[in-house]
Protein backbone atom coordinates (compact mmCIF):
# COMPACT_ATOMS: atom_id res chain seq x y z
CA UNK A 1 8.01 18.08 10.36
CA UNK A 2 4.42 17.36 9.55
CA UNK A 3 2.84 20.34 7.65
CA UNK A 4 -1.01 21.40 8.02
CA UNK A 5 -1.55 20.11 4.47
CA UNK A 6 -0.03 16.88 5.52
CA UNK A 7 -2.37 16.77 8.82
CA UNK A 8 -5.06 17.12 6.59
CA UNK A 9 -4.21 14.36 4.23
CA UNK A 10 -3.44 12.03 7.42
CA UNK A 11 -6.77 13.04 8.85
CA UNK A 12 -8.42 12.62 5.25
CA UNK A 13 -6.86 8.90 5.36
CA UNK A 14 -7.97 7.84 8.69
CA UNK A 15 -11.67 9.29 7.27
CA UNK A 16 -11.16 6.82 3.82
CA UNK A 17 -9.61 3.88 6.52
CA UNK A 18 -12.20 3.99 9.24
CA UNK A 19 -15.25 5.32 7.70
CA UNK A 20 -15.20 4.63 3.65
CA UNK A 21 -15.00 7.03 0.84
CA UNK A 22 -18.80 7.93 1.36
CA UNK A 23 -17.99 9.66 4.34
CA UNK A 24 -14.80 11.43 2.47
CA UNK A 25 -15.82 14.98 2.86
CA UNK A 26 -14.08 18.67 3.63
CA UNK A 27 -16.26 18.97 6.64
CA UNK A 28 -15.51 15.21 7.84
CA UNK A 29 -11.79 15.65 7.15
CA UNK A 30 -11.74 18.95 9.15
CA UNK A 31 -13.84 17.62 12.46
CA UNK A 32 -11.21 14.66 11.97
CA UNK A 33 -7.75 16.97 11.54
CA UNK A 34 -9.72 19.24 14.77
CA UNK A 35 -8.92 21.70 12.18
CA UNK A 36 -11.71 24.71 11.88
CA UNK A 37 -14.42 24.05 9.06
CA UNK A 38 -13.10 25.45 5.78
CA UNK A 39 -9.12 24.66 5.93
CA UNK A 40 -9.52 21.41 4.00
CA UNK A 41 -11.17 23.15 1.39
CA UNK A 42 -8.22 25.90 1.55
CA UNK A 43 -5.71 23.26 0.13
CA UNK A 44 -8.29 21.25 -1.82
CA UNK A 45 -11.03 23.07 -3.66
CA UNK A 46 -12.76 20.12 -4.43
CA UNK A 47 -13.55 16.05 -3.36
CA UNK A 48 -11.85 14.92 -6.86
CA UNK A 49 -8.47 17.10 -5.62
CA UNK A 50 -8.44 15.77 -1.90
CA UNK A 51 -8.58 12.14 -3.27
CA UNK A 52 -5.66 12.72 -5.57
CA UNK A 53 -3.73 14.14 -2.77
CA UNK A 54 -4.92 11.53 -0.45
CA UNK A 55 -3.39 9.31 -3.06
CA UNK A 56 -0.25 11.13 -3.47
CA UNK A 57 0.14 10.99 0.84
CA UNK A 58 -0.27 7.42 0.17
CA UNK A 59 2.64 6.92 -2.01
CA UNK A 60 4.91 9.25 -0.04
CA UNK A 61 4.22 7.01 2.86
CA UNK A 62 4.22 3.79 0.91
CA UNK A 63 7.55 4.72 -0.71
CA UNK A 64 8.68 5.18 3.29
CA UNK A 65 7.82 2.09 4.07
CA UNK A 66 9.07 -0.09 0.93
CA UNK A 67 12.55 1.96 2.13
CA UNK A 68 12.44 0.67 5.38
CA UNK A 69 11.74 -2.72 3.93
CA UNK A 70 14.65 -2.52 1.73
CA UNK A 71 16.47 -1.60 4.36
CA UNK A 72 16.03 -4.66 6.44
CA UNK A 73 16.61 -6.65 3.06
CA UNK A 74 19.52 -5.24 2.52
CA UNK A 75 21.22 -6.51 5.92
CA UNK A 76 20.71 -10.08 5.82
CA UNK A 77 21.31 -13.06 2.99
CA UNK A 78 18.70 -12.94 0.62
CA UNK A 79 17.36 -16.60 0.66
CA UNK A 80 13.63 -17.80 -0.17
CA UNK A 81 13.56 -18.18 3.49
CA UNK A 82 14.63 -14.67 4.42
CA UNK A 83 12.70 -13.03 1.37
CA UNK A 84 9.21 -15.45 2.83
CA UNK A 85 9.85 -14.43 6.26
CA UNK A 86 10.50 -10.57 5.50
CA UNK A 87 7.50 -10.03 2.93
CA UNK A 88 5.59 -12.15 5.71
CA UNK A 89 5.95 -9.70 8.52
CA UNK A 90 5.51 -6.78 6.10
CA UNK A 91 1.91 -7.70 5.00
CA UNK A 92 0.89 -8.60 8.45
CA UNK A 93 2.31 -4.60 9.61
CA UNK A 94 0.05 -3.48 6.75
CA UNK A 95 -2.60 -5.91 7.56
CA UNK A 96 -2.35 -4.70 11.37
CA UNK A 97 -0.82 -1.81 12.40
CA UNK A 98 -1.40 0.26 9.14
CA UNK A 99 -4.60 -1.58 8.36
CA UNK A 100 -6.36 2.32 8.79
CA UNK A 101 -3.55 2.85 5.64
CA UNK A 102 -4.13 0.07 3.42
CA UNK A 103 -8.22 0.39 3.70
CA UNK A 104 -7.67 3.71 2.64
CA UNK A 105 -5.52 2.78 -0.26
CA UNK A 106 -8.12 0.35 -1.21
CA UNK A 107 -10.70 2.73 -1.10
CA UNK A 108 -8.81 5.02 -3.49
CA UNK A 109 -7.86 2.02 -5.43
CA UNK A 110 -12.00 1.42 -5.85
CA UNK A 111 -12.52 5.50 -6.75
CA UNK A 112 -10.13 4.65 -9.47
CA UNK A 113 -11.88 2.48 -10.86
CA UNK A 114 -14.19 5.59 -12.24
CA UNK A 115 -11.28 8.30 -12.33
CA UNK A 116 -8.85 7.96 -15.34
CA UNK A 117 -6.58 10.72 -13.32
CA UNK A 118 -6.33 8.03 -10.41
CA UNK A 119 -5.61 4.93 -12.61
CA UNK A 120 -2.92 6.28 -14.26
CA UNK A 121 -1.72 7.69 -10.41
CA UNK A 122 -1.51 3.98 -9.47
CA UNK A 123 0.03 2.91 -12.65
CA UNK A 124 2.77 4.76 -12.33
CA UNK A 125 2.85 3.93 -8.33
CA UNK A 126 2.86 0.31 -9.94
CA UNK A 127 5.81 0.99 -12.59
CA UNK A 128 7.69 2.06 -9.65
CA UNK A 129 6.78 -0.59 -6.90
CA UNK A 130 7.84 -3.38 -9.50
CA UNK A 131 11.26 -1.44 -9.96
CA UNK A 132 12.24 -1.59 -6.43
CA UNK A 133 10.30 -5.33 -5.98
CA UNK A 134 11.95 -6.82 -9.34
CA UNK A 135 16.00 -6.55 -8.37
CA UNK A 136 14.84 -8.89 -5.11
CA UNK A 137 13.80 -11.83 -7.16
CA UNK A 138 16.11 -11.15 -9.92
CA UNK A 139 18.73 -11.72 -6.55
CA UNK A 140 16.69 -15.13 -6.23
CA UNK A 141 17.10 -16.55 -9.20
CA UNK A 142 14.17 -15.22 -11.32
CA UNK A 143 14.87 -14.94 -14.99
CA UNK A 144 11.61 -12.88 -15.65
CA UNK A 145 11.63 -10.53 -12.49
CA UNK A 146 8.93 -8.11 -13.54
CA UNK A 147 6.32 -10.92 -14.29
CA UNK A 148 7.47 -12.86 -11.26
CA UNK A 149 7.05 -9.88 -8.66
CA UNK A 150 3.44 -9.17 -10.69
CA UNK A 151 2.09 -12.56 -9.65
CA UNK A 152 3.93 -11.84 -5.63
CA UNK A 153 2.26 -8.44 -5.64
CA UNK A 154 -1.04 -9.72 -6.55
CA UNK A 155 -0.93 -12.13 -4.13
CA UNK A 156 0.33 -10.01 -1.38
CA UNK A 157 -2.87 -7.70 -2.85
CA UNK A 158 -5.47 -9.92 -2.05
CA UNK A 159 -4.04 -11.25 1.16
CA UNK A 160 -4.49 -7.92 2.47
CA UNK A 161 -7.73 -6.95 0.98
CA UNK A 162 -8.76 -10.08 2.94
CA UNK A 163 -7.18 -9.63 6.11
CA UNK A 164 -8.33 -5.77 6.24
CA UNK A 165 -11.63 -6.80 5.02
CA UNK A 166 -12.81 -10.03 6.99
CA UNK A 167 -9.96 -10.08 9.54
CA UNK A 168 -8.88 -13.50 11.03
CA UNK A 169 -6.97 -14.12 14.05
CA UNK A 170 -4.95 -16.95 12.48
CA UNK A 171 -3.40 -15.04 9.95
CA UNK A 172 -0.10 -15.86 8.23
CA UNK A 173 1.00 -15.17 4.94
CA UNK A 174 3.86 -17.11 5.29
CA UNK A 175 1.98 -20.16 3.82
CA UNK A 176 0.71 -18.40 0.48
CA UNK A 177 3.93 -16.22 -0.10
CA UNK A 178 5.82 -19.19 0.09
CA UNK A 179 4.34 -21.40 -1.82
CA UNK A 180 4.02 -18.83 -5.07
CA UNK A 181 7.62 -18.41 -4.41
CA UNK A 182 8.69 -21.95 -4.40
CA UNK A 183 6.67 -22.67 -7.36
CA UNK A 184 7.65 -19.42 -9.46
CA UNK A 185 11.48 -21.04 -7.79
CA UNK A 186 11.15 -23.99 -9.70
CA UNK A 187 10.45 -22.49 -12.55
CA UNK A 188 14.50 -20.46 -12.41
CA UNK A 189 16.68 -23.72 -12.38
């Protein structure tokens, strides 16, 4: 069951996704939500407090969707191929159908880069995304599963900053994912 906070922090995402975090405001988020003008403001006083809730919506739904992902993981042989073709298909969802989403983390991601409060937010996001990412290539064949999933979550970082950013109709990930992974690969025999 979606709550009214919640509505606001969806409607406060599509305002950070579609319109940047210049146009982040109470008012904005409200006229978005269809909410009336002050009930932002009733469950975050200020802009500082809806961007760290904004963020904290974020990982709640990110933490959904890494689930999910696991999920599917979890049903079939883990292979290179199956791993390449999964992560694949899960960066072009977040490139596509939650591409409102992911420019909305990235826009938070940029605020951070001024807000101490939001870097160590995403830190610990980060701790807890290579916890769950880590076991998968450890399953591979990595010997250094942290480090390895660092260099396959920047990657997957900037092919989504580029996709969302200057989107291309011939997108695939496929090639890039799998080539970091079968040269990270031959580094496990």
């Amino acid at each position: 069951m979606t709550t009214r906070k919640d509505q606001v922090l969806d409607a406060a995402i599509r305002v950070l996704g579609t319109r940047g975090t210049r146009q982040l405001t109470h008012r904005a988020v409200d006229a978005e939500a269809r909410l009336p003008q002050g009930s932002t403001s009733n469950y975050f006083r200020n802009r500082d407090a809806l961007v760290a809730g904004v963020l904290d919506r974020l990982v709640t739904q990110d933490e959904q969707a890494w689930g999910l992902f696991s999920a599917d993981l979890a049903n079939v042989t883990l292979t290179l191929d199956t791993f390449t073709d999964a992560l694949a298909q899960f960066v072009d969802e977040l490139a596509a159908t939650a591409r409102t989403a992911t420019l909305a983390r990235y826009a938070i991601f940029l605020e951070a880069a001024h807000h101490e409060h939001l870097r160590e937010q995403i830190d610990t996001r980060r701790h807890r995304l290579q916890s769950w990412g880590a076991p998968w290539l450890r399953r591979l064949g990595s010997p250094h599963p942290e480090h390895d999933f660092a260099a396959l979550r920047s990657l997957l970082d900037g092919l989504l900053l580029h996709q969302c950013t200057q989107p291309s109709a011939e997108f695939d990930p496929t090639v890039p994912v799998r080539a970091l992974l079968d040269g990270l690969s031959r580094r496990w025999s």
